[in-house]
Protein backbone atom coordinates (compact mmCIF):
# COMPACT_ATOMS: atom_id res chain seq x y z
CA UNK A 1 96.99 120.49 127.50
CA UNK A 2 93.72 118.34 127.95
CA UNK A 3 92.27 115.48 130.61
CA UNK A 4 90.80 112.54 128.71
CA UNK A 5 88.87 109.61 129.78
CA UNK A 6 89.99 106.34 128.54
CA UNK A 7 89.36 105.87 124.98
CA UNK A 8 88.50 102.33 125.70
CA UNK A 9 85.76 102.35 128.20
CA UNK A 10 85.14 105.96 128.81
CA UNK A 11 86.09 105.93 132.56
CA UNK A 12 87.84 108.66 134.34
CA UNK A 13 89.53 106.65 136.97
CA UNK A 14 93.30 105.96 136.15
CA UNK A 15 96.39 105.54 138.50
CA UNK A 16 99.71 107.05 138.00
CA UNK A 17 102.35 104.74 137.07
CA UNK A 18 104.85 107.16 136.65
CA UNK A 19 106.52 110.68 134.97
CA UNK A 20 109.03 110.65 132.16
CA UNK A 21 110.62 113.89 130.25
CA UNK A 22 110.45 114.61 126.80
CA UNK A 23 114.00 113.53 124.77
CA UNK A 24 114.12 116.03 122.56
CA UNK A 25 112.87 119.43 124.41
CA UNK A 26 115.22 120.82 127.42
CA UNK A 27 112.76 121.23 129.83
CA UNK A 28 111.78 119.81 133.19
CA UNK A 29 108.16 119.55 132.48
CA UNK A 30 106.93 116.29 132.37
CA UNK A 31 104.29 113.75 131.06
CA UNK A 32 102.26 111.50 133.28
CA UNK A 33 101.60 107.73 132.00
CA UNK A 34 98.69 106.86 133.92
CA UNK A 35 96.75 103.43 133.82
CA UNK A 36 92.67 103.35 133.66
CA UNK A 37 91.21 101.22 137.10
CA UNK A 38 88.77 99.73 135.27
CA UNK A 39 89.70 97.72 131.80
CA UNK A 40 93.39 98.82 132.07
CA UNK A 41 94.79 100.67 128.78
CA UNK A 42 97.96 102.84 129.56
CA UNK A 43 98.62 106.36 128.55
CA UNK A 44 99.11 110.06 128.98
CA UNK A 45 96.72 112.19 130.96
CA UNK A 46 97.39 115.03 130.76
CA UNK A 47 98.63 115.45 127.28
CA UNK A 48 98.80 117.96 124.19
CA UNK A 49 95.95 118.98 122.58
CA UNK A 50 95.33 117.84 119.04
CA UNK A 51 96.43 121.77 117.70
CA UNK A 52 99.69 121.62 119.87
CA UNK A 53 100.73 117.98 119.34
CA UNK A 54 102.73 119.01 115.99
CA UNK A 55 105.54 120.99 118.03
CA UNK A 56 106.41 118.32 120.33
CA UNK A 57 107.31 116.43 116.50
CA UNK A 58 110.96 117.37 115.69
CA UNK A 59 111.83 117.68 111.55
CA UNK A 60 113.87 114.19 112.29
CA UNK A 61 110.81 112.52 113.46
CA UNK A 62 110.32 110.79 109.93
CA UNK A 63 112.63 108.93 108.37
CA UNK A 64 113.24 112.33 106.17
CA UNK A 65 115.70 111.85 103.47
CA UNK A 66 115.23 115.87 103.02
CA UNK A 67 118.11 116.70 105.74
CA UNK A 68 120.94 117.19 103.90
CA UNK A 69 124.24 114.86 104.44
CA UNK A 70 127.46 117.24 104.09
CA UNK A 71 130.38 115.10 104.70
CA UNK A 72 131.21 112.06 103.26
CA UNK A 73 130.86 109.92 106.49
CA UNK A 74 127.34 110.98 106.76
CA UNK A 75 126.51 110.55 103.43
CA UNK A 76 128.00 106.83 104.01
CA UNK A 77 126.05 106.40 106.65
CA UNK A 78 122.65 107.47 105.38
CA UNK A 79 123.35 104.94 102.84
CA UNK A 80 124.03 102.30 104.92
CA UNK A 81 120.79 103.66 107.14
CA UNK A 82 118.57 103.59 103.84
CA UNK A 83 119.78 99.75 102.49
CA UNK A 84 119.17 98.71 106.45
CA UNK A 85 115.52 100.14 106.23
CA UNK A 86 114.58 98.43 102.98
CA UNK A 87 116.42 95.17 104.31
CA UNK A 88 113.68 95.66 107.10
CA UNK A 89 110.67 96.54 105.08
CA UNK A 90 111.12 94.26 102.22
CA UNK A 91 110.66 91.75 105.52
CA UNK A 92 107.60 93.13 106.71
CA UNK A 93 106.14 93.26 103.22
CA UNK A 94 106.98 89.25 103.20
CA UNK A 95 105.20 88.81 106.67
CA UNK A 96 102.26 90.70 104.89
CA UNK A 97 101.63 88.76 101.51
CA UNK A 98 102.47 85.33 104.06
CA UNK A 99 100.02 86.69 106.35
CA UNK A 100 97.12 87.70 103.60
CA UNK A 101 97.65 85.27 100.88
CA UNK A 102 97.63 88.17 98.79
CA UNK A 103 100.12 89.37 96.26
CA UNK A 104 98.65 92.15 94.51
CA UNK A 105 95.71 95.15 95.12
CA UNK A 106 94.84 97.56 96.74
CA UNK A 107 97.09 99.28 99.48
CA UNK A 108 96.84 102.22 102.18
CA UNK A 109 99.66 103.03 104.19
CA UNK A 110 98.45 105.39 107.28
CA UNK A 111 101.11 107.48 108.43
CA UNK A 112 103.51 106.17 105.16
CA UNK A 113 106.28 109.09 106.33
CA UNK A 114 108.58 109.54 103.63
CA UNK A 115 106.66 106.80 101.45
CA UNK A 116 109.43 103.86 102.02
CA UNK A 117 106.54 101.40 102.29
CA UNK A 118 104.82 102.32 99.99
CA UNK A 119 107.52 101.79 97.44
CA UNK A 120 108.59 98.62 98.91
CA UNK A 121 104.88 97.39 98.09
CA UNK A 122 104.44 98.96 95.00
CA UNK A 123 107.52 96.51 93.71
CA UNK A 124 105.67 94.14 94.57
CA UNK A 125 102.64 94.57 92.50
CA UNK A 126 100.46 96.33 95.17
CA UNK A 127 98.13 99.51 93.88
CA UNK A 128 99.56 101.57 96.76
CA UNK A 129 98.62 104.71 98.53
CA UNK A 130 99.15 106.63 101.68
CA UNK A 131 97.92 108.78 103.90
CA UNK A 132 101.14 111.39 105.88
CA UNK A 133 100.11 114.15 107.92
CA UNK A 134 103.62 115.57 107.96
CA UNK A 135 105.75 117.27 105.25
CA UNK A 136 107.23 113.93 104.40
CA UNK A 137 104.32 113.50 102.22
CA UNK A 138 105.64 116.16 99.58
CA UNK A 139 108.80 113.83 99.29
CA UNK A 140 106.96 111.18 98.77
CA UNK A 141 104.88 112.50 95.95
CA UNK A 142 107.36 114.72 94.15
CA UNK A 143 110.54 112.15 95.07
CA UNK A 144 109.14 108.99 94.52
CA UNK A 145 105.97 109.57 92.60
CA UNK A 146 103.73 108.08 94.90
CA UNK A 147 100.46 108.72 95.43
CA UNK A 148 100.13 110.35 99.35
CA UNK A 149 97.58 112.77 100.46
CA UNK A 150 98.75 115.34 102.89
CA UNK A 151 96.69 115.69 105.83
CA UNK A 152 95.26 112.76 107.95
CA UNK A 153 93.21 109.84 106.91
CA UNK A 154 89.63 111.62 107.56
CA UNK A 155 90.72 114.16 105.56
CA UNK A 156 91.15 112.35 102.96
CA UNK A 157 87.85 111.07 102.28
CA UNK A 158 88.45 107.81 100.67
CA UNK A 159 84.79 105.99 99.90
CA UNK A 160 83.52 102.65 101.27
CA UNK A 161 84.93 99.29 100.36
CA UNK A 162 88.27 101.13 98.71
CA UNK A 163 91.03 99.16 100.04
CA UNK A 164 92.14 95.13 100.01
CA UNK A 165 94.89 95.94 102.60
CA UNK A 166 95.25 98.79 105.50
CA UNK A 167 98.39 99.40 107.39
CA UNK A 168 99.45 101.30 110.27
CA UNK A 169 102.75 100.66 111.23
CA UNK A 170 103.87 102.47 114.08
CA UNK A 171 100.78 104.99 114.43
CA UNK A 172 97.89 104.09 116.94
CA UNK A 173 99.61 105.02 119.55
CA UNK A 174 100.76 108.48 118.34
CA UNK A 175 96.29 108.98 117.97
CA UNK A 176 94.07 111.12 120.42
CA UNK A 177 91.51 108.98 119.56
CA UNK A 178 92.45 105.61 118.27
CA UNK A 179 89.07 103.48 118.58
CA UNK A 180 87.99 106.56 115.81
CA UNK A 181 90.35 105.24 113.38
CA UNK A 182 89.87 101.92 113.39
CA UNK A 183 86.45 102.78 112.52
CA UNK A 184 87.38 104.30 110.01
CA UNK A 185 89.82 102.04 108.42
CA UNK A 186 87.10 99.27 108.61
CA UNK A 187 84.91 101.69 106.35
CA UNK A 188 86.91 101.94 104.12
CA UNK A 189 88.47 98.33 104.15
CA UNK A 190 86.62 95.94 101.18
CA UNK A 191 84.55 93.11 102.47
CA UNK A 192 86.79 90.94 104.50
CA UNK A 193 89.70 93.19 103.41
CA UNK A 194 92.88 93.58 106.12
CA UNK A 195 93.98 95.60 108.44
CA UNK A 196 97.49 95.02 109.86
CA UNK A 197 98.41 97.23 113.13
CA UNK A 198 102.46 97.71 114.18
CA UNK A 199 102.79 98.89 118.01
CA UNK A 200 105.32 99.09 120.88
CA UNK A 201 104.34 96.05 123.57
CA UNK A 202 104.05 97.91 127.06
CA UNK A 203 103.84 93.65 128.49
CA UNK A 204 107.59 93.42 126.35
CA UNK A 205 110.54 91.92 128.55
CA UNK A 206 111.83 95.87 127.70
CA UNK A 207 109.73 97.63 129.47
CA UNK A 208 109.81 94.81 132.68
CA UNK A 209 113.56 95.52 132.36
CA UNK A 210 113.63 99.42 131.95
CA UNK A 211 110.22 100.91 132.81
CA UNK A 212 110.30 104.77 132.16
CA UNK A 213 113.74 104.58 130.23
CA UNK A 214 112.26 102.20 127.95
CA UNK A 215 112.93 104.33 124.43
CA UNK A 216 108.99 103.78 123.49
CA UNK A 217 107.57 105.27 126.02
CA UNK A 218 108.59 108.69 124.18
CA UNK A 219 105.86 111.21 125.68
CA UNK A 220 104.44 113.04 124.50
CA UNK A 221 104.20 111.82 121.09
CA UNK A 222 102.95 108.13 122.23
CA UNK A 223 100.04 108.74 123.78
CA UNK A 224 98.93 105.09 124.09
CA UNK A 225 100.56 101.95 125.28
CA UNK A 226 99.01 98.79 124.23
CA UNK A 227 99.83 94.81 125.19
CA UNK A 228 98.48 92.13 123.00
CA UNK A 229 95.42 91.48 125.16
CA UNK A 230 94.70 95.45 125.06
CA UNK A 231 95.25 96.13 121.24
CA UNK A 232 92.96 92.34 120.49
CA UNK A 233 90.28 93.86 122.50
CA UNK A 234 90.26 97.06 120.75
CA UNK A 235 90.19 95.21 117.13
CA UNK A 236 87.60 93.11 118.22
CA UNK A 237 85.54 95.70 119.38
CA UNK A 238 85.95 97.61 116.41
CA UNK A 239 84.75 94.51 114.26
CA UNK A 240 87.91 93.05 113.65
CA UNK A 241 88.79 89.13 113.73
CA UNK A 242 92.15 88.33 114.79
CA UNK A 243 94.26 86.52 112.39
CA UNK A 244 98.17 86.91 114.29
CA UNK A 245 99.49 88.06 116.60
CA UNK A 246 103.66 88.24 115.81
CA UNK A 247 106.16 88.95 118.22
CA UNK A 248 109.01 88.40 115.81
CA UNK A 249 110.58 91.45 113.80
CA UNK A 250 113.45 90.85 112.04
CA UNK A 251 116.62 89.24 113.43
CA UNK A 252 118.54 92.15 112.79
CA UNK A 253 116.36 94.56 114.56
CA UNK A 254 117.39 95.84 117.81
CA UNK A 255 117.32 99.04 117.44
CA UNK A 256 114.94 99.30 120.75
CA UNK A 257 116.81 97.81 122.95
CA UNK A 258 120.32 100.05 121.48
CA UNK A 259 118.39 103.57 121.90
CA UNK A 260 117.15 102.09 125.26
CA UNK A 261 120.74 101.31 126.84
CA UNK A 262 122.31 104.07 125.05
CA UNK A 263 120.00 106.57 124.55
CA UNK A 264 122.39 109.26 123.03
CA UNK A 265 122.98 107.21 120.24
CA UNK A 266 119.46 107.60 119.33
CA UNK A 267 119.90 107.96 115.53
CA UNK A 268 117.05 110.58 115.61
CA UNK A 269 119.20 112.93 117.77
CA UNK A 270 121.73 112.21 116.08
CA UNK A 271 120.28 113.53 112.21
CA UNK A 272 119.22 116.38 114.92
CA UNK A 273 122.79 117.11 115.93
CA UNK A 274 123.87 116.35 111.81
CA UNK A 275 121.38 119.27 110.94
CA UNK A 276 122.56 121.19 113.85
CA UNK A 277 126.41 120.70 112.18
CA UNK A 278 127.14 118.30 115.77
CA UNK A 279 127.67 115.16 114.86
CA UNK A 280 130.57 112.74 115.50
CA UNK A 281 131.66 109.56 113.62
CA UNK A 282 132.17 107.75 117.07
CA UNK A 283 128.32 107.73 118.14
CA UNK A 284 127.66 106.58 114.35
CA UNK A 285 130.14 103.61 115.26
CA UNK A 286 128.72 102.81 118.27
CA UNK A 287 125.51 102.74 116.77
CA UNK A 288 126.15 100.71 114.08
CA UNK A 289 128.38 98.23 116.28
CA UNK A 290 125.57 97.72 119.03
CA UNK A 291 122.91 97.08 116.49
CA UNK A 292 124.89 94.50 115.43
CA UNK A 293 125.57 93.12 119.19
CA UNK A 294 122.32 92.70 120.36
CA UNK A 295 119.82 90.64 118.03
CA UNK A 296 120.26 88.01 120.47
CA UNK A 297 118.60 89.47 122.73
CA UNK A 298 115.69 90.76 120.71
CA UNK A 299 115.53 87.12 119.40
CA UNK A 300 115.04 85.66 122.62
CA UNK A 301 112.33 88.25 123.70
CA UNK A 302 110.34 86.90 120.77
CA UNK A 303 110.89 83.81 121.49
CA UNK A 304 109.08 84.37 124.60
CA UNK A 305 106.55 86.11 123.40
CA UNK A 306 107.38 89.54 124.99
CA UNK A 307 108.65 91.55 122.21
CA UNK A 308 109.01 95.00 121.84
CA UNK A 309 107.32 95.72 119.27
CA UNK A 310 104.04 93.57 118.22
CA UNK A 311 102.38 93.43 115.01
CA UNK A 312 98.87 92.34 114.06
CA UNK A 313 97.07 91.37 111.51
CA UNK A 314 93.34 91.03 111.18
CA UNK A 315 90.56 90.76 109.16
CA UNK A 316 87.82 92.77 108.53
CA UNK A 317 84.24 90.47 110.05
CA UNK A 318 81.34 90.93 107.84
């Protein structure tokens, strides 16, 4: 474990705000989400050191199509799972071409997982490549032929001015040093190229609602928490010019607010308790019926501006 300063403004004065247990680890130690005194970014301190971070990262974590499916049930399910995922990335990759004005060049995906993304965009006439520092990327290269380099995005070594379009959907806050890889992305973005950022909303009517419970808080693999005033002030001071901020997912996307109520339904404990031989149709059910229960809700949090998750997309300033 390791103290950090805020990655922000490099102070070491931060207030508690409160303790929450890891989901997936039986164990009563916990994480503390602490909030800096002086510019006010949220997140853990202490918290796993960059070597140890991996363990806390169960094989489920990614949206692995590697775990097997035995039964017929759960191979009907994964289906189901897999056409609901592309429903919602097909979306996204809308929002993005909307959002750009672009409809074909070059694409990174940090933290692409199993490469879903990427092959969404890659329909769509986009060069595409990603960056995974999990397994996932071997499915993604020997499954779907795309081209993902295993390790992280440093690593990789792209050169200046190589990419049209970055994305990072769901991985800033899973960084130990975010404001690092923004600077990075912006070296290798092209002139005025864009850099769209997906996050969990710590301002979101959710977390008013459910504090600690709230299913993104997920310690100790978030490691940030970011509000739309928070992640536009990191952008900006990165050298990033805000184009949107959007509130809106998709209309059938509630899965937040479902793992937050019912938090064993989780679907990644339940692929844990599938490769553990556990499962039970009933949770699937449940699952499936509540995600279909509450996009009224997750409508009307948009609406007012406090959704749970937030995405962004800005452009690179010269």
């Amino acid at each position: 474990m390791e103290r950090v300063n805020c990655n922000v403004c490099d102070d070491n004065n931060a207030e508690l705000i409160f303790s929450e247990k890891d989901k997936f680890r039986k164990s009563t130690d916990k994480f503390n989400i602490v909030r800096c005194r002086k510019c006010g970014l949220v997140y853990i301190n202490p918290r796993p050191a960059l070597e140890e971070i991996v363990k806390f990262y169960p094989d489920t974590y990614s949206w692995k199509e590697t775990i097997s499916a035995d039964s017929f049930f759960t191979k009907f399910i994964r289906k189901l799972e897999k056409l609901y995922r592309f429903h919602l990335l097909n979306y996204e990759a809308r929002k993005v071409l909307k959002n750009t004005g672009l409809s074909s060049g070059k694409l990174l995906d940090v933290g692409c997982g199993t490469g879903d993304r990427l092959q969404v965009f890659r329909e769509k006439g986009f060069d595409t490549f990603g960056v995974e520092f999990s397994s996932s990327a071997r499915y993604a290269k020997e499954q779907l032929k795309l081209n993902v380099f295993e390790g992280d995005l440093f690593a990789a070594h792209f050169t200046d001015d190589s990419f049209d379009i970055v994305t990072m959907y769901n991985v800033l806050e899973h960084l130990h040093d975010p404001a690092e890889m923004l600077r990075e992305a912006r070296r290798i973005l092209k002139k005025e190229g864009f850099l769209i950022i997906q996050v969990p909303n710590i301002d979101s009517l959710q977390f008013k609602l459910f504090k600690n419970k709230w299913i993104a808080i997920d310690v100790p693999r978030h490691l940030y928490y970011f509000n739309p005033d928070m992640i536009k002030s990191y952008l900006t001071k990165q050298g990033f010019e805000m184009i949107k901020i959007d509130h809106f997912n998709n209309w059938w996307h509630p899965p937040t607010i479902v793992a937050t109520l019912f938090p064993g339904l989780d679907p990644q404990l339940s692929w844990l308790e599938e490769k553990e031989k556990k499962g039970t149709i009933v949770k699937r059910l449940c699952w499936i019926f509540w995600t279909l229960t509450l996009p009224v809700f997750t409508f009307f949090e948009s609406i007012i501006k406090k959704g749970a998750i937030i995405t962004v997309y800005t452009r690179q300033q010269d």
